[in-house]
N, C-alpha and C. Protein backbone atom coordinates (compact mmCIF):
# COMPACT_ATOMS: atom_id res chain seq x y z
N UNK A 1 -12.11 -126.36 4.71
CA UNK A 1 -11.11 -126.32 5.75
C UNK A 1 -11.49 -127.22 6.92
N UNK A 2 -13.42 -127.08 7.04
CA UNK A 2 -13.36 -128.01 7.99
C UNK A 2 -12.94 -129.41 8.17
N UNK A 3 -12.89 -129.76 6.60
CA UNK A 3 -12.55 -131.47 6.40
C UNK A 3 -11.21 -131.67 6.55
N UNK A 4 -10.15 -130.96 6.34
CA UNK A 4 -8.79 -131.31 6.37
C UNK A 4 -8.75 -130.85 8.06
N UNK A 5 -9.49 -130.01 8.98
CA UNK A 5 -9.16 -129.75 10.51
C UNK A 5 -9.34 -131.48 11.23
N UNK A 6 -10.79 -132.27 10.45
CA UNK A 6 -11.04 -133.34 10.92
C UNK A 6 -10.33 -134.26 10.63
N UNK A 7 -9.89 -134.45 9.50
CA UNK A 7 -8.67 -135.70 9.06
C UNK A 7 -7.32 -135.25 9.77
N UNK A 8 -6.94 -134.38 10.03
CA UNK A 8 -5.81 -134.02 10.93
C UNK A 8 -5.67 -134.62 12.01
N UNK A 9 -7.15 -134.75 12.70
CA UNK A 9 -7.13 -134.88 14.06
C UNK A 9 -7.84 -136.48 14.48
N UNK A 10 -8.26 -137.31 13.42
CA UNK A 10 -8.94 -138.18 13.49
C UNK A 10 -8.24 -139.50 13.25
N UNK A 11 -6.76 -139.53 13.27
CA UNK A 11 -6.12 -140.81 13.74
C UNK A 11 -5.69 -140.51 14.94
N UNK A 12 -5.28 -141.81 15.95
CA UNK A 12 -4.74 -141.76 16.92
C UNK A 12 -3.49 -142.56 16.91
N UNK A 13 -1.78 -142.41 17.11
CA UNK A 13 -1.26 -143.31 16.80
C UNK A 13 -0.94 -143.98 18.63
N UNK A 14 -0.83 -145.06 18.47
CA UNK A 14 -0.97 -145.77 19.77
C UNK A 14 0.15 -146.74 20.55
N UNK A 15 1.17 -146.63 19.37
CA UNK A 15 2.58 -146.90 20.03
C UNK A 15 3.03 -147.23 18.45
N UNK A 16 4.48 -147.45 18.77
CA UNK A 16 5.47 -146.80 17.85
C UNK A 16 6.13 -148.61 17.85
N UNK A 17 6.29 -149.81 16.72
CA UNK A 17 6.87 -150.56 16.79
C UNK A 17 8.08 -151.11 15.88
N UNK A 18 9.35 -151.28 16.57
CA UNK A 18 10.68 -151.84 15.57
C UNK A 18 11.31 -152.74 15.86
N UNK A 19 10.43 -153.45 16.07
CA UNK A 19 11.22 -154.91 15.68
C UNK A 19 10.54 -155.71 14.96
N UNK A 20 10.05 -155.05 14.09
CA UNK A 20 9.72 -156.35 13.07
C UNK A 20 10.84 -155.97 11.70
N UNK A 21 11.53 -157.16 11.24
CA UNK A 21 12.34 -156.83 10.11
C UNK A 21 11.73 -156.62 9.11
N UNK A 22 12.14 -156.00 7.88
CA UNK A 22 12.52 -155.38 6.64
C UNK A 22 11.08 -154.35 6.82
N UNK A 23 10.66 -153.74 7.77
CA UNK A 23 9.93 -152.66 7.88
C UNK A 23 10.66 -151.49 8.26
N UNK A 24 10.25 -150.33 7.76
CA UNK A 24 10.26 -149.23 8.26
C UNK A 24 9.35 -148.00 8.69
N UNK A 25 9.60 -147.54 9.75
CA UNK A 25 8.26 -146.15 10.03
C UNK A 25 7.26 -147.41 10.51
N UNK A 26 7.25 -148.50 11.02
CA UNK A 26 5.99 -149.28 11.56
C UNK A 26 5.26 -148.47 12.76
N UNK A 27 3.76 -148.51 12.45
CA UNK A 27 3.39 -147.36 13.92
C UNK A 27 2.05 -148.34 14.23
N UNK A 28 2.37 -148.95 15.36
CA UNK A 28 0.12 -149.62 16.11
C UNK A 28 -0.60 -148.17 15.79
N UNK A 29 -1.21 -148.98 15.03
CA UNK A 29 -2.60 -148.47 14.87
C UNK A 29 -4.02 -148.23 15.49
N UNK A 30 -4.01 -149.75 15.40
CA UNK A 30 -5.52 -150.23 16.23
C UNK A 30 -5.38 -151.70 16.89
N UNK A 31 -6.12 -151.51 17.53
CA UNK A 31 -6.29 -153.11 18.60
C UNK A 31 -7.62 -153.01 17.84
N UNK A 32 -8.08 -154.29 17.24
CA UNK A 32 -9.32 -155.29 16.92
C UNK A 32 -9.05 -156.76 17.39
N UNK A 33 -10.88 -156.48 17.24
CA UNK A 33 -10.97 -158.39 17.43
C UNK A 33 -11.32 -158.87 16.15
N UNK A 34 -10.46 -160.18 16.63
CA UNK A 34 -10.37 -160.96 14.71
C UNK A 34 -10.44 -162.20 15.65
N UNK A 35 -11.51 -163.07 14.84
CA UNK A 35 -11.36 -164.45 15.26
C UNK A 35 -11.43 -165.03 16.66
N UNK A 36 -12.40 -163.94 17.43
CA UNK A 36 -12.20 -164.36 19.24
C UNK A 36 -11.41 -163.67 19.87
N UNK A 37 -10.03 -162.95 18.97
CA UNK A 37 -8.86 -162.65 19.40
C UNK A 37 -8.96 -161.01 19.10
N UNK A 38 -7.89 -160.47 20.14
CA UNK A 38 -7.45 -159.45 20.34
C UNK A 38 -6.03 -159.02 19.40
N UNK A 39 -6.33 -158.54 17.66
CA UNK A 39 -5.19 -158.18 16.83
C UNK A 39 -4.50 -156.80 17.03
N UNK A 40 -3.46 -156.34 16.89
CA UNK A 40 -2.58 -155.26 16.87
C UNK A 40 -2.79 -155.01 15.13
N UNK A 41 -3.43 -153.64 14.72
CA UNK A 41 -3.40 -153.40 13.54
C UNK A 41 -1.89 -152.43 13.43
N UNK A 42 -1.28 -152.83 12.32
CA UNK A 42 0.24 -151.65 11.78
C UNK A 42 -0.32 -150.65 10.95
N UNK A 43 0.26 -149.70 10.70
CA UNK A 43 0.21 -149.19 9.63
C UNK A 43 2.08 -149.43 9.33
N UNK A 44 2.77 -149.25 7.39
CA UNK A 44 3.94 -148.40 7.13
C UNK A 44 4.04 -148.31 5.91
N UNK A 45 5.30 -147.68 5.55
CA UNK A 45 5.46 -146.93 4.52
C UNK A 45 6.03 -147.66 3.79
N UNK A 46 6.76 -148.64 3.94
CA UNK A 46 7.77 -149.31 3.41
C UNK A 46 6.82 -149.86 2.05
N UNK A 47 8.11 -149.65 0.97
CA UNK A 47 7.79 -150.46 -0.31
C UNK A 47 8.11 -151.27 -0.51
N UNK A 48 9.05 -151.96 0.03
CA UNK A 48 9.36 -153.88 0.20
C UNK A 48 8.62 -154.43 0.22
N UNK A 49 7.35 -154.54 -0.13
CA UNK A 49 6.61 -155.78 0.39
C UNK A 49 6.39 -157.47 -0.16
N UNK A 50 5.69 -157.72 0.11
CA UNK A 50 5.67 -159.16 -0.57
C UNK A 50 4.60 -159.34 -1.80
N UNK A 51 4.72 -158.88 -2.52
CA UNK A 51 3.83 -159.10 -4.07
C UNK A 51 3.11 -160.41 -3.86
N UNK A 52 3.67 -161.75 -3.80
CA UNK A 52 2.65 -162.47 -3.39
C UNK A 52 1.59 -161.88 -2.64
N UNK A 53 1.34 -161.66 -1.23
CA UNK A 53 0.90 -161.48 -0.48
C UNK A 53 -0.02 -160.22 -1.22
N UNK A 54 0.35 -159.04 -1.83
CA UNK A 54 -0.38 -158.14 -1.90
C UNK A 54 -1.45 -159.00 -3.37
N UNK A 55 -0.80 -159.78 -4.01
CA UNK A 55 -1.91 -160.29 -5.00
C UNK A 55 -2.75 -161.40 -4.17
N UNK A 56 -2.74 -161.87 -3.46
CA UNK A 56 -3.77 -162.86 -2.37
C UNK A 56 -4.48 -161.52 -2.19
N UNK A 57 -3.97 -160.55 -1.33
CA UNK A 57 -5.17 -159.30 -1.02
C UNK A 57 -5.62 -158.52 -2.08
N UNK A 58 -5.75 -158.88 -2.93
CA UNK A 58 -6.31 -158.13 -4.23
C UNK A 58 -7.09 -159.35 -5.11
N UNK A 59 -6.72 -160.61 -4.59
CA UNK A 59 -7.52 -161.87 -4.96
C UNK A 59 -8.96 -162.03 -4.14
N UNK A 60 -8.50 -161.54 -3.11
CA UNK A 60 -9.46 -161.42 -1.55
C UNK A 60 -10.66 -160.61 -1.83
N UNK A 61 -10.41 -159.31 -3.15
CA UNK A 61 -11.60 -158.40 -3.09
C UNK A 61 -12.01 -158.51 -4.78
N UNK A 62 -11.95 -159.32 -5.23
CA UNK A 62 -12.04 -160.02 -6.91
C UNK A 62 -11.34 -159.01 -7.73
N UNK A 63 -9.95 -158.26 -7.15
CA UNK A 63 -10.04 -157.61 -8.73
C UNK A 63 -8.73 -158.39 -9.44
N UNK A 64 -8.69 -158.19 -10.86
CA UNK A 64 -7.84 -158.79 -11.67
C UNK A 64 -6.68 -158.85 -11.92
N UNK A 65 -6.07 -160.01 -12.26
CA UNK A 65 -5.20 -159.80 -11.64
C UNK A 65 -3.67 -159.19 -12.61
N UNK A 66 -2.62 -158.79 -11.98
CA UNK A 66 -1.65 -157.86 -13.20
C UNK A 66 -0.66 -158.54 -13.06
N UNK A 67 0.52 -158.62 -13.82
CA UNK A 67 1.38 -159.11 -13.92
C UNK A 67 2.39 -158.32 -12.57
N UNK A 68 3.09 -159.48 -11.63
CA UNK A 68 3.65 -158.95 -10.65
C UNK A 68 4.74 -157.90 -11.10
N UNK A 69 5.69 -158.34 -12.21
CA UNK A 69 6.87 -157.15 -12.49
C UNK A 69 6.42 -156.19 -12.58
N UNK A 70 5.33 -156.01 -13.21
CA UNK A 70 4.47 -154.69 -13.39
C UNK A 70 3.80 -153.97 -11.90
N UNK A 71 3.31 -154.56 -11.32
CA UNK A 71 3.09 -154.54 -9.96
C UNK A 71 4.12 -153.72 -9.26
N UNK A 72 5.40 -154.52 -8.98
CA UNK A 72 6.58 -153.81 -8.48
C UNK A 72 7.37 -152.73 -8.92
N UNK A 73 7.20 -152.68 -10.43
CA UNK A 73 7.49 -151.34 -10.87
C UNK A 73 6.05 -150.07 -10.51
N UNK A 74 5.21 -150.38 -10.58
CA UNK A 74 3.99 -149.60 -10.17
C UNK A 74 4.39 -148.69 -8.65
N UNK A 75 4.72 -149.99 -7.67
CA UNK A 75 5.01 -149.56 -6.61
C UNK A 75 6.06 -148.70 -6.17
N UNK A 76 7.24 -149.23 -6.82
CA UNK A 76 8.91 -148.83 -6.57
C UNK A 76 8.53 -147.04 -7.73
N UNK A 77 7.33 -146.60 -8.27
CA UNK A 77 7.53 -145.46 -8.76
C UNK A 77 6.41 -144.53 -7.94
N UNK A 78 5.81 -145.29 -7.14
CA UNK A 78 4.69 -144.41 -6.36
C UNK A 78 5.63 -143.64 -5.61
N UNK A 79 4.80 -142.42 -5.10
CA UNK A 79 5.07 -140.87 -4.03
C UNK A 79 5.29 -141.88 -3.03
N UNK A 80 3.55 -142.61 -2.42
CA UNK A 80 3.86 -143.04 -1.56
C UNK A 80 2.73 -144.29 -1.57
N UNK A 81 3.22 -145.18 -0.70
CA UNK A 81 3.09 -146.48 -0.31
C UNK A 81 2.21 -146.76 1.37
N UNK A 82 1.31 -147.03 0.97
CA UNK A 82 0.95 -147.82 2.85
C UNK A 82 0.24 -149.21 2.76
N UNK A 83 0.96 -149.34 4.18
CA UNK A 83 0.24 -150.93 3.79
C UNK A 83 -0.21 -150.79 5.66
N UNK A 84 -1.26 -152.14 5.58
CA UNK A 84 -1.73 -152.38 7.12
C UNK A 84 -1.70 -153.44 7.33
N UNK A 85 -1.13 -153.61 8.48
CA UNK A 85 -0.41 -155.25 8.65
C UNK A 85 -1.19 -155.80 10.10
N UNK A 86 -1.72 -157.05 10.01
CA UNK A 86 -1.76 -157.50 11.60
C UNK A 86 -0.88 -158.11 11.88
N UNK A 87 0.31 -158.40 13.10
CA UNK A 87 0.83 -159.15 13.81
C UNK A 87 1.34 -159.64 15.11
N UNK A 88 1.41 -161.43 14.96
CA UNK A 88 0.95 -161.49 16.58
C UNK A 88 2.61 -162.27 16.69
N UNK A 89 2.78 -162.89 17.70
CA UNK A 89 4.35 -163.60 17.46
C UNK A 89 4.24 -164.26 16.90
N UNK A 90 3.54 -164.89 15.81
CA UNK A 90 3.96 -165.91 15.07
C UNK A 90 3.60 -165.66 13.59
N UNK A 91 2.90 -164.87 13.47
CA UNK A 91 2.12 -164.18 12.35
C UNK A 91 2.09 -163.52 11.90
N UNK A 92 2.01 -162.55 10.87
CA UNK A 92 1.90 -160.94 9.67
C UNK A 92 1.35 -161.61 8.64
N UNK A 93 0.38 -160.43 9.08
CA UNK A 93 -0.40 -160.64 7.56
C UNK A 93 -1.23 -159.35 6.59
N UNK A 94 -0.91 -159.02 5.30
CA UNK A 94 -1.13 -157.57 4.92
C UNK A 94 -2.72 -157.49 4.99
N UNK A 95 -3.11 -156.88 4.84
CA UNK A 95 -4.34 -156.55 5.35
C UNK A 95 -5.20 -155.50 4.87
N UNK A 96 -3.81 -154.34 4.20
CA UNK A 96 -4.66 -153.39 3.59
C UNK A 96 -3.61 -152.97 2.84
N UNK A 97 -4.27 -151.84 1.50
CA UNK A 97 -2.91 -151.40 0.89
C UNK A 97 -3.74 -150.21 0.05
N UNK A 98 -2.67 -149.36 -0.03
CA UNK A 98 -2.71 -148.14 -1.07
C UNK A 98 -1.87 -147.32 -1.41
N UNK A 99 -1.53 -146.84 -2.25
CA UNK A 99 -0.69 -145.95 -3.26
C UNK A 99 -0.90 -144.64 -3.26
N UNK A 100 -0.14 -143.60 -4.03
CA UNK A 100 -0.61 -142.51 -4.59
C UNK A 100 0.63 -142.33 -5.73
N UNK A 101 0.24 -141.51 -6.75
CA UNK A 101 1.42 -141.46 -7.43
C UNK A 101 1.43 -139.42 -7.99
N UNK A 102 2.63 -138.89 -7.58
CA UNK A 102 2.24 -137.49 -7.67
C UNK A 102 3.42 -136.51 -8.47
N UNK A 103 3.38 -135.40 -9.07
CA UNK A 103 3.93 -134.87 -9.71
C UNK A 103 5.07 -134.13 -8.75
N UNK A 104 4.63 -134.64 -7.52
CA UNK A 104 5.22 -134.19 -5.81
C UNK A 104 5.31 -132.73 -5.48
N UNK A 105 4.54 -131.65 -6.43
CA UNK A 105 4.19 -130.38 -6.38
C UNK A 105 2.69 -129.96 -5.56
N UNK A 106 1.98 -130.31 -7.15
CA UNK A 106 0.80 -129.82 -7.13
C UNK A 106 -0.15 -130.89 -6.62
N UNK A 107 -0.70 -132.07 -7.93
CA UNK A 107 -1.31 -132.96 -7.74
C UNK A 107 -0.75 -134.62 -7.57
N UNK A 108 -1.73 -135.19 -6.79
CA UNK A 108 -1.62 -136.16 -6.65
C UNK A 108 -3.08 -137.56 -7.23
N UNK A 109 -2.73 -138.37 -6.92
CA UNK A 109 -3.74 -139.70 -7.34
C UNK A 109 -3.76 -140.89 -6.48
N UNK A 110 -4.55 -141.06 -5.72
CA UNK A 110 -4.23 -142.09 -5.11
C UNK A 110 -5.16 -143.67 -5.75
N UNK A 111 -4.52 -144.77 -5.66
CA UNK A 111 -4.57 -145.94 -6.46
C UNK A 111 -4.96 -147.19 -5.43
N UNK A 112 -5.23 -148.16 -5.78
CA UNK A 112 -5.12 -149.30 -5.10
C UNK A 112 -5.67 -149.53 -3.85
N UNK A 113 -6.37 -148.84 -3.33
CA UNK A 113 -7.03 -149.30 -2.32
C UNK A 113 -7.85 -150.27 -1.71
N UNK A 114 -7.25 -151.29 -0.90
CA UNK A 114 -8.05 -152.33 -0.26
C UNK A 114 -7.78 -152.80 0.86
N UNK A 115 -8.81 -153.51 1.51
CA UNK A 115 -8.70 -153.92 2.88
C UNK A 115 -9.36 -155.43 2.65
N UNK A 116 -8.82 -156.07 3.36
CA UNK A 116 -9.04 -158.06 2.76
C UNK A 116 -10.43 -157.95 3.36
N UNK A 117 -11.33 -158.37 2.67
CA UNK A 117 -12.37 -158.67 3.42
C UNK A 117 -13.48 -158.57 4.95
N UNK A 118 -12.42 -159.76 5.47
CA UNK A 118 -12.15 -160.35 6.47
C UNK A 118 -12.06 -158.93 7.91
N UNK A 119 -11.72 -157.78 7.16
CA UNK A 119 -11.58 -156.85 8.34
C UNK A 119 -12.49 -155.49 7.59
N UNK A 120 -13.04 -155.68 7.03
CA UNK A 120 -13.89 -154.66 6.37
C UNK A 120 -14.87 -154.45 7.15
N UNK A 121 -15.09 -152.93 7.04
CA UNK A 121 -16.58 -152.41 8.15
C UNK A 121 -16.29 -152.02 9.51
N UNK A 122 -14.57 -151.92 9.90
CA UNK A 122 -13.94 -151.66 10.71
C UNK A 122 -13.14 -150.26 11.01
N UNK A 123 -13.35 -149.80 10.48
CA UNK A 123 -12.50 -148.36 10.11
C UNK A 123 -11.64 -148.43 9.42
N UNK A 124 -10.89 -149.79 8.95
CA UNK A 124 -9.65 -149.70 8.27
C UNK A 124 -9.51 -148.95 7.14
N UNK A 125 -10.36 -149.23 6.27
CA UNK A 125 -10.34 -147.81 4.98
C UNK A 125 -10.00 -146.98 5.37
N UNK A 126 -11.41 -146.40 6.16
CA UNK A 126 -11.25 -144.56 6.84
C UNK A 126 -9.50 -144.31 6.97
N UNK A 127 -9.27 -145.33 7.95
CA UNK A 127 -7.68 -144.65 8.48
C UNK A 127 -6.61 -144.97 7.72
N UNK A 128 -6.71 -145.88 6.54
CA UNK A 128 -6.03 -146.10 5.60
C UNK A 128 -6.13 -145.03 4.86
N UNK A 129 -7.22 -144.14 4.51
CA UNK A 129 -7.63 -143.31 3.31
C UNK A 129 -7.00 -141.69 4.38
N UNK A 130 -7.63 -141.98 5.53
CA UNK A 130 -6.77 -140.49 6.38
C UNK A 130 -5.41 -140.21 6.23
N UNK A 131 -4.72 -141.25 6.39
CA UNK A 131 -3.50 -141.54 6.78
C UNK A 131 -2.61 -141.28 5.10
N UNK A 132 -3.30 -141.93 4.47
CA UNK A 132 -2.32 -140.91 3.01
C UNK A 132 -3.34 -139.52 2.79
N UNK A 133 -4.15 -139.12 2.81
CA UNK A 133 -4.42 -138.10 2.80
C UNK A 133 -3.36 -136.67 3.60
N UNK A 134 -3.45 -137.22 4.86
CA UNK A 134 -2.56 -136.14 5.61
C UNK A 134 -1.43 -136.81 5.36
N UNK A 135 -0.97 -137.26 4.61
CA UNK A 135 1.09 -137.69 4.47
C UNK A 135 0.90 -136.56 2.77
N UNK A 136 -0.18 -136.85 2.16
CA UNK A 136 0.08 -135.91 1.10
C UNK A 136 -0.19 -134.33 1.19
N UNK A 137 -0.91 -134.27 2.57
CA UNK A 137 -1.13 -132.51 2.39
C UNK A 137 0.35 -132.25 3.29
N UNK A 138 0.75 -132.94 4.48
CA UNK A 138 1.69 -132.49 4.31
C UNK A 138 3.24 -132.39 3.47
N UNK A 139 3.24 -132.73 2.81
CA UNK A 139 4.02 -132.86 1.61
C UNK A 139 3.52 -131.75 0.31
N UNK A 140 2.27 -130.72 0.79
CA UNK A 140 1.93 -129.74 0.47
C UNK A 140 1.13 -129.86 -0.62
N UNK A 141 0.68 -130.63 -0.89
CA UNK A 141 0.21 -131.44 -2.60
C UNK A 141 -1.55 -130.86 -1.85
N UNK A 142 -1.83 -130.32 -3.01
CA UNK A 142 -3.37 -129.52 -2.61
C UNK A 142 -4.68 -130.46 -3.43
N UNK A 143 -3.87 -130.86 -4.62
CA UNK A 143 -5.21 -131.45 -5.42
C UNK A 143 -5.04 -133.07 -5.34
N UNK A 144 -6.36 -133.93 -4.53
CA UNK A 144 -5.62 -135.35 -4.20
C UNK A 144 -7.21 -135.67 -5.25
N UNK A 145 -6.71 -136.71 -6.28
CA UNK A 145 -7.83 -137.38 -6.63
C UNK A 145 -7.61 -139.10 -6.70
N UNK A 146 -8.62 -139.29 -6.91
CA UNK A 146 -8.99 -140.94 -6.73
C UNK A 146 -9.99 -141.69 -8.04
N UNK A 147 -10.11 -142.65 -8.52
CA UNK A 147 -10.68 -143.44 -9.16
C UNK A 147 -11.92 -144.63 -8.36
N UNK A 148 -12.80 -144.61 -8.57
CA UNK A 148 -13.49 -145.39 -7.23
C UNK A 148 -14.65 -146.05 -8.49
N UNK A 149 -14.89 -147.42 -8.06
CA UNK A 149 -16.00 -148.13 -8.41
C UNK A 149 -17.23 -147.56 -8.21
N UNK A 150 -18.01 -147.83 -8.88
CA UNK A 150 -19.46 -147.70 -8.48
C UNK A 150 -19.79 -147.83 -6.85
N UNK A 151 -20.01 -148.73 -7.02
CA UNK A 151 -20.05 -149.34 -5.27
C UNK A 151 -19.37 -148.85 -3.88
N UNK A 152 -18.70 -148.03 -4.17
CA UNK A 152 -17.52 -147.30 -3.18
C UNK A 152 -17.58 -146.11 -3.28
N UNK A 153 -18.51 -145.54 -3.98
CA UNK A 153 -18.31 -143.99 -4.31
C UNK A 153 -18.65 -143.36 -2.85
N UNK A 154 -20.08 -143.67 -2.37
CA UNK A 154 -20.29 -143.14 -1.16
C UNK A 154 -19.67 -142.95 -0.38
N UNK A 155 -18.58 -144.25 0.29
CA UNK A 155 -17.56 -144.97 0.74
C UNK A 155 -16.29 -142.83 0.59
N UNK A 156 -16.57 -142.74 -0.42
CA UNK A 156 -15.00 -141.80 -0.23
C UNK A 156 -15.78 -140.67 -0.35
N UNK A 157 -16.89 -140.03 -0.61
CA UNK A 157 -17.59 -138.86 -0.59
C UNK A 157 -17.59 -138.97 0.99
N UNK A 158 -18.14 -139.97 1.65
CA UNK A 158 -17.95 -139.37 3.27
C UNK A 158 -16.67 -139.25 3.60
N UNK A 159 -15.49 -139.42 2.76
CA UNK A 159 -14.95 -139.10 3.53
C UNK A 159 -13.88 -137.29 2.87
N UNK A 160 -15.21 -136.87 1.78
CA UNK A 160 -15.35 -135.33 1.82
C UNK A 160 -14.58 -135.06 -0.16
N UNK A 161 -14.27 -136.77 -0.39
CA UNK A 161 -13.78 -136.45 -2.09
C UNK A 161 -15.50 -136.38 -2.95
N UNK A 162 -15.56 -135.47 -3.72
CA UNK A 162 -16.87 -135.30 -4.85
C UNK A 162 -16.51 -135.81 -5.86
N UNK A 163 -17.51 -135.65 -6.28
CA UNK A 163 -17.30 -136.22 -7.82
C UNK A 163 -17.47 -134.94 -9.12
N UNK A 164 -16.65 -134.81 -10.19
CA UNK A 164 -16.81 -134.34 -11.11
C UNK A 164 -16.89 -132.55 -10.27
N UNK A 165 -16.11 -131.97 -9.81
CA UNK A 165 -15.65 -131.19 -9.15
C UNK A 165 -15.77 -129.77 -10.29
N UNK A 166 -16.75 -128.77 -9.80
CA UNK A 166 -17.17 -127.39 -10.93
C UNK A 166 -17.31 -128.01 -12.56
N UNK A 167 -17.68 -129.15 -12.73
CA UNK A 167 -17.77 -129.78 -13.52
C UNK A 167 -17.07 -130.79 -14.59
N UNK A 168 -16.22 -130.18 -13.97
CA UNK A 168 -14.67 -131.08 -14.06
C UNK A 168 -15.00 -132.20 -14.17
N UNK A 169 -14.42 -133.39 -15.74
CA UNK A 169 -14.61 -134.81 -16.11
C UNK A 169 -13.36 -135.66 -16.06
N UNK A 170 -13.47 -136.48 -15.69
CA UNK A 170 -12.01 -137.53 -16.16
C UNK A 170 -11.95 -138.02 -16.77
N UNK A 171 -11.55 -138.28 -18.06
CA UNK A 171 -10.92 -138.20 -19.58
C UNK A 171 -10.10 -139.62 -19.75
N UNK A 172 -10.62 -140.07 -20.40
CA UNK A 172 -9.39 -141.79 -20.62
C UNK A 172 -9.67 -142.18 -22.14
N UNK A 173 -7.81 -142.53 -21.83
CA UNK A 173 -7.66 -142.63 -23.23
C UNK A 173 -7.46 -144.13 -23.68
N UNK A 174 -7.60 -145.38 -24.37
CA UNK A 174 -7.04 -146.15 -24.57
C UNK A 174 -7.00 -146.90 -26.02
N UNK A 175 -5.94 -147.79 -26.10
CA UNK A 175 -5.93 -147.73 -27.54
C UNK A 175 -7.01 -148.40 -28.10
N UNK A 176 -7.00 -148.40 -29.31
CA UNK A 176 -7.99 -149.34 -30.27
C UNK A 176 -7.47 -150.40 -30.91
């Protein structure tokens, strides 16, 4: 209980923005420095996004790459969608992204998680990973699991997911 009291309380949202087109639910996030400069981080919900753009940020952290139709159907069937955007007046650029896909009851899964490089070691995960966390508990969904690399495991145990849970295994099937 104590971990869901702390993810409750451990974003701050910091102004509310609409005027950027084909977004919706856009909320400032964070002010960072990028490049000398002072960035406005977004978070939103919107599933419009630009598939180019999200395969550059998935080029950005080496993973492989999928066929975009597939991509957009992936997306257009997720629960839910976030993406993290920086922009300045002349500029947007995605920055972070993740999924979940859920039976919209019980359990959920969350997918795809990344942050370009370039802004890594910043909190952006954390509040990327908070931020669907509490959109899925409130939406009442109790069991949230995840798939994580080697390298990242630590990465989501701090932030309170275990591994292999009362002994509980994850099971994959694929063809031959």
């Amino acid at each position: 209980m104590a971990f869901w009291k702390k993810i409750f309380k451990s974003t701050q949202v910091i102004d509310k923005y609409s005027n950027i087109s084909s977004f919706k639910d856009v909320i400032l996030v964070k002010h960072l420095k990028f490049q000398g400069k002072v960035v406005d981080i977004y978070i939103t919900t919107e599933k419009n996004i630009n598939l180019y753009e999200l395969e550059q940020l998935c080029d950005s952290v080496g993973w492989v790459r999928r066929p975009l139709n597939k991509v957009k159907l992936a997306i257009d069937h997720s629960f839910l969608t976030l993406c993290l955007f920086y922009k300045n007046k002349h500029y947007k650029r995605l920055i972070g992204f993740a999924r979940a896909t859920s039976d919209t009851v019980f359990n959920a899964t969350i997918w795809d998680v990344v942050i370009h490089p370039d802004f890594q070691g910043q909190g952006l995960g954390k509040m990327l990973m908070d931020q669907i966390v509490i959109q899925l508990r409130c939406a009442d969904i109790s069991t949230i699991t995840l798939f994580a690399d080697p390298q990242v495991v630590s990465f989501y145990r701090s932030l309170g997911f275990i591994t292999d849970p009362d002994g509980v295994k994850g099971m994959f099937w694929y063809p031959r």
